[in-house]
Protein backbone atom coordinates (compact mmCIF):
# COMPACT_ATOMS: atom_id res chain seq x y z
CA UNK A 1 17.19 -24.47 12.77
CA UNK A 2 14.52 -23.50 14.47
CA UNK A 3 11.31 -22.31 12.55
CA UNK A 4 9.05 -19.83 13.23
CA UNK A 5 5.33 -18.88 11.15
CA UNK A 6 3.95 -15.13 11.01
CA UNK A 7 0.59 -14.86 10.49
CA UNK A 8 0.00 -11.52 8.19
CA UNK A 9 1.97 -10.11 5.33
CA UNK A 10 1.72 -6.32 6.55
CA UNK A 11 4.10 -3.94 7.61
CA UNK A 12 4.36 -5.71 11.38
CA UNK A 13 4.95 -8.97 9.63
CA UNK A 14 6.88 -8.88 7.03
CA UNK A 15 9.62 -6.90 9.11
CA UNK A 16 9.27 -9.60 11.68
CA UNK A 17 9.89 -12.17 9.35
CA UNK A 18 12.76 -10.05 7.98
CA UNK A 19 14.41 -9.65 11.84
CA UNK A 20 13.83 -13.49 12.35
CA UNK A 21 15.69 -14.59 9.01
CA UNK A 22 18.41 -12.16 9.69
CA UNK A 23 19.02 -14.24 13.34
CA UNK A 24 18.90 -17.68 11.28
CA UNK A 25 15.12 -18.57 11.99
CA UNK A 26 13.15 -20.46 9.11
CA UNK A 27 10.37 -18.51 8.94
CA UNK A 28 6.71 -18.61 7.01
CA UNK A 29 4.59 -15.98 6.36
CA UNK A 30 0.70 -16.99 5.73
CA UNK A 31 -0.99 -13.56 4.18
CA UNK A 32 -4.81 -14.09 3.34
CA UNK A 33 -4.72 -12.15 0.60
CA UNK A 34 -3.74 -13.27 -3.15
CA UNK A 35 -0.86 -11.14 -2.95
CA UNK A 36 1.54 -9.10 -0.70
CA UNK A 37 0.43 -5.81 -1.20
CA UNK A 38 -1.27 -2.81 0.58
CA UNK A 39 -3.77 -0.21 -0.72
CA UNK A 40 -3.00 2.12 1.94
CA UNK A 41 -1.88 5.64 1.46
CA UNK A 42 0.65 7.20 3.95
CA UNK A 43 2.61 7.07 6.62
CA UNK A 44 4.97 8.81 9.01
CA UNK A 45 8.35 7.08 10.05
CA UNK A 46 9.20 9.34 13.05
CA UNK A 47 13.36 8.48 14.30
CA UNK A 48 12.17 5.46 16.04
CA UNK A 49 10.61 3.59 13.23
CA UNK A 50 13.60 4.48 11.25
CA UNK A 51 15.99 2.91 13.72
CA UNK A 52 14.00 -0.03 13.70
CA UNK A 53 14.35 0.02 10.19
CA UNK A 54 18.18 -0.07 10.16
CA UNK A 55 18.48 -2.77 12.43
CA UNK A 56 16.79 -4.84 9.79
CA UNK A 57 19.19 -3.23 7.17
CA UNK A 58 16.90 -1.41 5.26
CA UNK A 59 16.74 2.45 6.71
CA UNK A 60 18.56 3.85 3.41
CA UNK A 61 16.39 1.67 1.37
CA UNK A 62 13.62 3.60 2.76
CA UNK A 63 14.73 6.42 2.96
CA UNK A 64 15.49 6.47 -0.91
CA UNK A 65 11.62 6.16 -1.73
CA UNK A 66 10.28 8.76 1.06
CA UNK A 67 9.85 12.32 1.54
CA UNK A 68 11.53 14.56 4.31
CA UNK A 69 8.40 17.14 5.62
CA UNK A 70 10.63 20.45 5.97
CA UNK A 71 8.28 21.94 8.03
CA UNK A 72 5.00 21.49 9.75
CA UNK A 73 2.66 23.00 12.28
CA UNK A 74 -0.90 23.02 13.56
CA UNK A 75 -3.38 25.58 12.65
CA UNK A 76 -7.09 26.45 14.15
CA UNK A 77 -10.28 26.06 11.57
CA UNK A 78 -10.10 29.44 10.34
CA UNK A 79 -6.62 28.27 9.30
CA UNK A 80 -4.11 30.77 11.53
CA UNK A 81 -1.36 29.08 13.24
CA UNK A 82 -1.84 27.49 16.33
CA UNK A 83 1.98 25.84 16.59
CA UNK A 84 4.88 25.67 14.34
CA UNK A 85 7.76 23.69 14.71
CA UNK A 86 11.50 23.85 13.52
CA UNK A 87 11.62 21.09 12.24
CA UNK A 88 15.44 20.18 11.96
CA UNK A 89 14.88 20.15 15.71
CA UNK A 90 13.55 16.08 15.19
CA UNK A 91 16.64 15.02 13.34
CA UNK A 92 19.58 17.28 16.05
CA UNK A 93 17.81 15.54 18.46
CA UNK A 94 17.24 11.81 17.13
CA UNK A 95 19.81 11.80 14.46
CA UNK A 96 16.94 10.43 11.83
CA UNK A 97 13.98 12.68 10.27
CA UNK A 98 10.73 12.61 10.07
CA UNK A 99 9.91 10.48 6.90
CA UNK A 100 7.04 10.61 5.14
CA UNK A 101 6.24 7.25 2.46
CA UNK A 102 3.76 5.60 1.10
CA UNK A 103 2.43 2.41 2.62
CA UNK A 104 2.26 0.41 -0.24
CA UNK A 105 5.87 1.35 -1.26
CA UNK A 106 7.23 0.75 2.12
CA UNK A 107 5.37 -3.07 1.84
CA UNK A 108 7.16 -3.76 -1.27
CA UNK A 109 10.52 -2.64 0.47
CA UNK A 110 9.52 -4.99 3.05
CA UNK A 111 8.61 -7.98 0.43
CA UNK A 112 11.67 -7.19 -1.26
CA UNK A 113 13.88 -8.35 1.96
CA UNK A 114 12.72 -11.53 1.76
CA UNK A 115 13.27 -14.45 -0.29
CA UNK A 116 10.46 -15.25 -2.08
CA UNK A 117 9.82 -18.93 -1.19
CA UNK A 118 8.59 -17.64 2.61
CA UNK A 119 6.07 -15.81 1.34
CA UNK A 120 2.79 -17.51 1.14
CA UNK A 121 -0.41 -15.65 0.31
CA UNK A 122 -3.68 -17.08 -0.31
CA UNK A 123 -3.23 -18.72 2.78
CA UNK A 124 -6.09 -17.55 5.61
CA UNK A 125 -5.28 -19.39 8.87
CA UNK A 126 -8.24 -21.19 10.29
CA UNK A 127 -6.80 -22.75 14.15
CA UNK A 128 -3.72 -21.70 16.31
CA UNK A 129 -2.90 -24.90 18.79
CA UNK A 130 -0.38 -26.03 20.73
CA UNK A 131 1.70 -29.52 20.22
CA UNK A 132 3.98 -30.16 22.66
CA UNK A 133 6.50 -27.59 22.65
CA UNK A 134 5.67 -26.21 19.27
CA UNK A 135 2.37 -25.06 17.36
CA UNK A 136 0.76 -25.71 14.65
CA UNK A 137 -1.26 -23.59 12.29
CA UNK A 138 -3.70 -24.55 9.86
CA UNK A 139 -4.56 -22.93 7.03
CA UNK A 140 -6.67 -22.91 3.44
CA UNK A 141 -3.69 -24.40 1.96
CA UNK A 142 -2.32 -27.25 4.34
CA UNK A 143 -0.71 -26.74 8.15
CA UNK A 144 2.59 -25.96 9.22
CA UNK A 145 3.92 -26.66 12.42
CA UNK A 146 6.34 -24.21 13.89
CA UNK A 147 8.25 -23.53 17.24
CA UNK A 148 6.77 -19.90 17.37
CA UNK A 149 4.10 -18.23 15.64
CA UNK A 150 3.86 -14.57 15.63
CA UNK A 151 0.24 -13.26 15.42
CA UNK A 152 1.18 -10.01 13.09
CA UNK A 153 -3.02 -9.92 11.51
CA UNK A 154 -4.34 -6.74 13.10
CA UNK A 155 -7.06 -5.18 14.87
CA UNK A 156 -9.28 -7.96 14.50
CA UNK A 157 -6.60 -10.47 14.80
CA UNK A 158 -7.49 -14.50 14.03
CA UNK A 159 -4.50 -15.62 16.14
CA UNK A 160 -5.53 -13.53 19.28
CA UNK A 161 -8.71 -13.93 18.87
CA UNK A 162 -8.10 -18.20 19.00
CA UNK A 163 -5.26 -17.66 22.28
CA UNK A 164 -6.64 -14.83 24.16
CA UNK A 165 -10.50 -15.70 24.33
CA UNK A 166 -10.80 -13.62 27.51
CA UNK A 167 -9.71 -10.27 25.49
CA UNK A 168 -12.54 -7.55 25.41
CA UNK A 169 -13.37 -6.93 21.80
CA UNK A 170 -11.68 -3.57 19.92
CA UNK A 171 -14.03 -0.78 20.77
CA UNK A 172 -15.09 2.24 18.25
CA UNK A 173 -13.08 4.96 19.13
CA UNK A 174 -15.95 7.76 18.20
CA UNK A 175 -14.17 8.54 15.32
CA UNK A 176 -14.09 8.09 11.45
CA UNK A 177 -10.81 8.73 9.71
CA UNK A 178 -10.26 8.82 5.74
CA UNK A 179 -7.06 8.86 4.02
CA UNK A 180 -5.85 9.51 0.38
CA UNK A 181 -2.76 10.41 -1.45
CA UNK A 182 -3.58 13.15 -4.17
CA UNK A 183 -1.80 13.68 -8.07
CA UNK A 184 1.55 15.53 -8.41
CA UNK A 185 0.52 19.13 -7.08
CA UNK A 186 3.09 21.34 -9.24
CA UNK A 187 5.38 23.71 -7.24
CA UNK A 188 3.76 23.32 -3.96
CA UNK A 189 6.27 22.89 -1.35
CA UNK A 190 6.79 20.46 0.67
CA UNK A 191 5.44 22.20 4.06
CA UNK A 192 2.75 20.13 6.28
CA UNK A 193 -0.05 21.09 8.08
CA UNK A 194 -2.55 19.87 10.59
CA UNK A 195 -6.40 21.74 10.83
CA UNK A 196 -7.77 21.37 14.20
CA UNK A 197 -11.66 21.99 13.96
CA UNK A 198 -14.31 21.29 16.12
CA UNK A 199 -14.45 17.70 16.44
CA UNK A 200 -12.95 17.41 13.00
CA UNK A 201 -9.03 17.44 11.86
CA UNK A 202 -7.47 17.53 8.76
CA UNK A 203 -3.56 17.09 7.89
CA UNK A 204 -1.41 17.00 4.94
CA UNK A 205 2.26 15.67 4.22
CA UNK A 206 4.41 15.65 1.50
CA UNK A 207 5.37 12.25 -0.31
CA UNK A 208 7.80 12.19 -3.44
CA UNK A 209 6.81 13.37 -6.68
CA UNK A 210 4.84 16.09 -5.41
CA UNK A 211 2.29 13.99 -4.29
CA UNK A 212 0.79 14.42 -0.60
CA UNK A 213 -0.63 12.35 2.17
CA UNK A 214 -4.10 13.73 3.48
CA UNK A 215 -5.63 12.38 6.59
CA UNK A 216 -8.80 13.39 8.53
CA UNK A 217 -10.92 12.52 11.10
CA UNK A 218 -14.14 13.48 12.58
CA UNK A 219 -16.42 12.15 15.38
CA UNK A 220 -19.13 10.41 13.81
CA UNK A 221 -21.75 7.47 14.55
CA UNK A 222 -20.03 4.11 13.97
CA UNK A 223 -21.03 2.47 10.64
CA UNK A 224 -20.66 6.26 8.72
CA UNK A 225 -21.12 7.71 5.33
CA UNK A 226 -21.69 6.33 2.15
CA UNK A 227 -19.54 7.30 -0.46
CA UNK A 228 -15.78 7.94 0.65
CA UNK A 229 -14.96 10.56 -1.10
CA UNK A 230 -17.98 12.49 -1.42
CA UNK A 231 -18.46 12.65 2.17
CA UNK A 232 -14.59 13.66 2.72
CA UNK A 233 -15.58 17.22 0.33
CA UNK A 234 -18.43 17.35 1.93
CA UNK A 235 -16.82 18.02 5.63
CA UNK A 236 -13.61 19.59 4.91
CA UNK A 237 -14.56 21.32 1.17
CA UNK A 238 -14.81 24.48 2.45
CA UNK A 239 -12.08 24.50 4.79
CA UNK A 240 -8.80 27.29 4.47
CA UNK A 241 -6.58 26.74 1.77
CA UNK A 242 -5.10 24.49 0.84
CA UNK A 243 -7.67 21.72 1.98
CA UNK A 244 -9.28 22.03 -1.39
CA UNK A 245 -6.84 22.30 -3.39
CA UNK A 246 -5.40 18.68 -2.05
CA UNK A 247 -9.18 17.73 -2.65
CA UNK A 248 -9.74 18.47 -5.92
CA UNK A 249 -5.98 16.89 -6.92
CA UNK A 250 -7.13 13.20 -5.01
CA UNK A 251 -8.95 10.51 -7.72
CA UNK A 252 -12.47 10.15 -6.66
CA UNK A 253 -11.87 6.09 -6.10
CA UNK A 254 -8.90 6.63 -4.21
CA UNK A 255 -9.78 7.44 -0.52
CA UNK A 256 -9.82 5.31 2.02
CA UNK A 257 -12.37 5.74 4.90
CA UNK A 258 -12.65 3.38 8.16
CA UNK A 259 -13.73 3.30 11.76
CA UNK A 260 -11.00 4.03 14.35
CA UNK A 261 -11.19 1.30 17.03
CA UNK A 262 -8.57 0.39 19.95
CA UNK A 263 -7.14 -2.34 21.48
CA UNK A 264 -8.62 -2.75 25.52
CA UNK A 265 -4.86 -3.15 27.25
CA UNK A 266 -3.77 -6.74 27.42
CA UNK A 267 -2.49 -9.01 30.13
CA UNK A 268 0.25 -10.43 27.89
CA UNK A 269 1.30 -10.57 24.83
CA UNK A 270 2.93 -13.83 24.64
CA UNK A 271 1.11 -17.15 25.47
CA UNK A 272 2.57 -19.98 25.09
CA UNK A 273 4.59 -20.16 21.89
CA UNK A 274 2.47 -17.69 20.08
CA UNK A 275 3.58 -13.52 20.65
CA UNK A 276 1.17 -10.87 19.27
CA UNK A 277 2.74 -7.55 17.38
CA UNK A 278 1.82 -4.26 16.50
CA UNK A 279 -2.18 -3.56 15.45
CA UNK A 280 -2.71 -7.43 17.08
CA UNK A 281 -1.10 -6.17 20.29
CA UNK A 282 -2.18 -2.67 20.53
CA UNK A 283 -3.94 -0.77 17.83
CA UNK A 284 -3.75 2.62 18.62
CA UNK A 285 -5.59 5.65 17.42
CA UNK A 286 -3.31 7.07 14.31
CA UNK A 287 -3.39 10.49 15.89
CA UNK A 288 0.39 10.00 17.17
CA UNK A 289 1.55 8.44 13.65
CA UNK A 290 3.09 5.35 16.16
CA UNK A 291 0.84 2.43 14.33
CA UNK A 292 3.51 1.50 11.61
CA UNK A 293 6.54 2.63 14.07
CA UNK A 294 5.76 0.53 17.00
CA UNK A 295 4.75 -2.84 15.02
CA UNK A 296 8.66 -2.36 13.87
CA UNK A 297 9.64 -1.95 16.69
CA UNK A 298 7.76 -5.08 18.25
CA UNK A 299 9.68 -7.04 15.31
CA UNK A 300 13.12 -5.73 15.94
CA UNK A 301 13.01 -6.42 19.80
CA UNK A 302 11.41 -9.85 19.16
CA UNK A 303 14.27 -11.13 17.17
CA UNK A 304 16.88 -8.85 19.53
CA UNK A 305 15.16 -11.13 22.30
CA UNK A 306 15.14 -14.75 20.14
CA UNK A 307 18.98 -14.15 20.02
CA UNK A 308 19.60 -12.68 23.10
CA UNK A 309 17.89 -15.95 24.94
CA UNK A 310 19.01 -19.82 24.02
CA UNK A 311 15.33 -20.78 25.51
CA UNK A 312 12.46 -19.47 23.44
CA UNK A 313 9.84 -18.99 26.32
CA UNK A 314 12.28 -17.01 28.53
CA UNK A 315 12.99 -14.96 25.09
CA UNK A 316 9.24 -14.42 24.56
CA UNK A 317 9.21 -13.42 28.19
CA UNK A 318 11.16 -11.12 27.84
CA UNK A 319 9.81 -9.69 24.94
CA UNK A 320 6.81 -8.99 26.73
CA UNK A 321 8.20 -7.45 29.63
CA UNK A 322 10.09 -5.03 27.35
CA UNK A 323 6.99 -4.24 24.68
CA UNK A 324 4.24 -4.18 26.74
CA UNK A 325 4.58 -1.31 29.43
CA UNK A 326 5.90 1.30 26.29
CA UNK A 327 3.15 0.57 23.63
CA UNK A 328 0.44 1.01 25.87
CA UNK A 329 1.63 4.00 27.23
CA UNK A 330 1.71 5.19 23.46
CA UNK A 331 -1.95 3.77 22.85
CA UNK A 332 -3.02 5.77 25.78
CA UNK A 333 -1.17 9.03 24.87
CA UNK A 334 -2.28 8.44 20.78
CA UNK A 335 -6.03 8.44 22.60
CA UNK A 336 -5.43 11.88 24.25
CA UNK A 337 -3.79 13.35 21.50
CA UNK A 338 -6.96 12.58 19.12
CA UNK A 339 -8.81 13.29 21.85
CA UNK A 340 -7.63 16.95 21.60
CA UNK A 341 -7.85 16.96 18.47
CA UNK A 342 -11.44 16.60 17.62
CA UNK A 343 -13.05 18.42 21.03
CA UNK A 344 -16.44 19.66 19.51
CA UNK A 345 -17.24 21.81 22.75
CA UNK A 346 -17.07 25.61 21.98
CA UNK A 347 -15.23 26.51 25.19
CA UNK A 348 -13.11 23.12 25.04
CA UNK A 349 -12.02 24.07 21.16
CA UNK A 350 -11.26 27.60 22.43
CA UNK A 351 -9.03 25.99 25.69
CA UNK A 352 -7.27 23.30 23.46
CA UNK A 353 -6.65 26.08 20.93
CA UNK A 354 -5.24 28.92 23.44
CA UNK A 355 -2.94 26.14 24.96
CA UNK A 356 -1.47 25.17 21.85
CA UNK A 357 -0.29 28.70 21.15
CA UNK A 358 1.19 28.93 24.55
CA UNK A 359 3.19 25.61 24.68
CA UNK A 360 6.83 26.30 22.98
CA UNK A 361 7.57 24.32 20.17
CA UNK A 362 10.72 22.82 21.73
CA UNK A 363 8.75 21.97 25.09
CA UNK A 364 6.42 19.76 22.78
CA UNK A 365 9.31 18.13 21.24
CA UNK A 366 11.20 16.90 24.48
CA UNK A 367 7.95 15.59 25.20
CA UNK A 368 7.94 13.42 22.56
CA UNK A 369 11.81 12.11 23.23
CA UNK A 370 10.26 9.09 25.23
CA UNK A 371 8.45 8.11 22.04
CA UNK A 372 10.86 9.28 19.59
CA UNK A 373 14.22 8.23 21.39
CA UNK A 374 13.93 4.26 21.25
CA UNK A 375 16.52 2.08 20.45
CA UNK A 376 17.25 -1.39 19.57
CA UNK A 377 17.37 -3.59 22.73
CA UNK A 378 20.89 -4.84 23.54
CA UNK A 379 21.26 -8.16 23.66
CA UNK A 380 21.29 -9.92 27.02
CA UNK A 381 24.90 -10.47 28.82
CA UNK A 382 25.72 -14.19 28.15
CA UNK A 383 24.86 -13.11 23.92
CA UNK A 384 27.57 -12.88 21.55
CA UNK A 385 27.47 -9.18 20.27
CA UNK A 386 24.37 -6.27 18.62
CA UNK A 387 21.05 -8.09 18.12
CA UNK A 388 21.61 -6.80 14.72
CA UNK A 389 23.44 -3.33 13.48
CA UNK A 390 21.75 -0.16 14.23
CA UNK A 391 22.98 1.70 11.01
CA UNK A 392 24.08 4.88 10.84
CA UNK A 393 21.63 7.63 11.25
CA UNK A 394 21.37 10.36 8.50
CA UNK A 395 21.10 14.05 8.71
CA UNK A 396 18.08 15.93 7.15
CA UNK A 397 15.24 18.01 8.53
CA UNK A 398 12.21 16.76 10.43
CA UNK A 399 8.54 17.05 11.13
CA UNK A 400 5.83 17.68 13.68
CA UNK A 401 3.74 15.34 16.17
CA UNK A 402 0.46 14.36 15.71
CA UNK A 403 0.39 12.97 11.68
CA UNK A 404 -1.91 10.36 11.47
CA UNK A 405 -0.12 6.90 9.86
């Protein structure tokens, strides 16, 4: 049986280790931190993150602990609307929603997949090197030696940082984003919205149990503010309703603020027997809400490629042919889109904003069907049948581009 080690429990990860188990792989996953867990707040499954999802069996799963945004739209500072979309539109034309769920929650899904004994946090990985036609890892707790690893640790990834040593260093994106999940907000329904400012945006989503997602940006010096949460009331406070309402319902400990960096394009993202995924690969500015929906995907067509292929370096050939060319056109259209979305020029605000009220609704969302309409690979002709099932897709009503995730 052949073995394989991913190194980071997050949402990339743990749904790689899930698609490699599912194709018979023995699989490790070494997480640095004492547990599997994530403090996050929200995220957006758009259809192709859920179809990714049901190829590793767990799309209803999901489903079961997220929210369905009914509607959604973008709206100018003053807070009239810019855009609004109809937002069944997302699900007649991908068969699966727009979900809405909280990161942590969808990490425990994940977790749950797996049998426990793979999982092995506490476990920081110190040197990636080849041995013959394997690797081996070390970490804080021992080494394991593996016939692929799968560098799944993010933006400022250990594992890429060890095999790609000619890779430019993420770069600050000119942008600060905080995010934050508020208390139960009473009748409120369940509509989103997006603020475009002047280089400022703020967004809101709606997560079960009348809870919602809030996300913001603004272009700021690298390094930022002090205080998280005072300095998100201090830029948006006095913005339309309902921006303070969702303020004033979020616990003052509970936002989340970080510099947006991006990945400079790779070469590759296979060397060797190691193959980087999602935020290792290509972090992306969260202005498209692709981040968590493209790692799956990197993990679904990994394994559809391990199975497809009886040699592991055509496979991971493959897999980079496939991957590379579509995620980095999504980092580069995620980089206009928050572009747009925080001009600070007066004239620039008042061109993006005029634009956005011309553009129809369903013109915006065909644009999105080479994003939105990915699939599962199939597997290549001398395999055996489906990489794994697709699932059925479910009905329900959709959402808009641009939430942050």
């Amino acid at each position: 049986m052949p073995a394989a080690v991913v190194v980071g429990g997050g949402i990339g990860g743990l749904a790689a280790a899930i698609a490699l188990h599912r194709i018979g792989w023995r699989v490790t996953v070494l997480e640095r931190a004492a547990d599997f867990g994530d403090i996050g707040a929200g995220l957006a499954l758009w259809p192709n993150a859920t179809r990714a999802l049901a190829a590793l069996g767990l799309a209803e799963r999901v489903r079961a602990i997220a929210g369905v945004e009914t509607a959604g739209g973008v709206r100018d500072r003053a807070g009239r609307w810019l855009s609004r979309t109809d937002n069944a539109d997302v699900a007649r034309r991908h068969g699966w929603p727009l979900l809405m769920v909280h990161r942590a929650e969808l990490v425990r899904a994940l977790v749950a997949a797996l049998p426990p004994d793979l999982l092995r946090p506490g476990s920081e990985v110190l040197a990636v090197r080849a041995d013959g036609e394997g690797v081996v890892v070390e970490h804080r707790g021992g080494w394991v030696r593996a016939d692929l690893v799968v560098g799944a640790d993010g933006i400022r990834s250990r594992v890429r940082e060890q095999g790609w040593p000619e890779a430019r260093a993420p770069r600050y994106a000119g942008c600060t984003a905080w995010r934050a999940v508020t208390g139960p907000l009473g009748g409120r329904g369940a509509e989103g919205s997006l603020f475009w400012g002047r280089g400022e945006r703020f967004g809101f989503a709606a997560l079960p149990g009348g809870r919602f997602y809030c996300f913001a940006a603004a272009r700021v010096p690298e390094g930022g503010e002090g205080d998280a949460y005072a300095g998100l009331v201090r830029r948006f406070g006095g913005w339309p309703d309902p921006v303070p309402e969702m303020l004033a319902a979020v616990p003052g400990d509970a936002v989340l603020r970080h510099d947006v960096y991006a990945m400079p394009p790779l070469a590759t993202y296979v060397r060797g027997r190691v193959a980087l995924l999602g935020d290792a690969a290509h972090a992306m500015d969260p202005a498209l809400g692709q981040g968590a929906g493209t790692a799956l995907e990197d993990a679904v067509t990994l394994a559809a490629c391990l199975r497809s292929e009886r040699d592991v370096d055509v496979a991971l050939a493959r897999y980079d042919r496939v991957r590379r060319p579509r995620t980095q056109a999504i980092v580069r259209r995620s980089a206009r889109m928050g572009a747009a979305s925080l001009v600070a020029w007066g004239p620039g605000v008042w061109s993006r904003n005029l634009a956005a009220r011309l553009v129809p609704p369903g013109l915006l969302l065909r644009s999105m069907d080479p994003v939105l309409g990915w699939t599962p690979p199939e597997p290549a002709e001398r395999g055996t049948g489906p990489v794994m099932p697709a699932g059925r897709p479910g009905g329900g009503r959709g959402g808009r581009p641009g939430s942050d995730a």
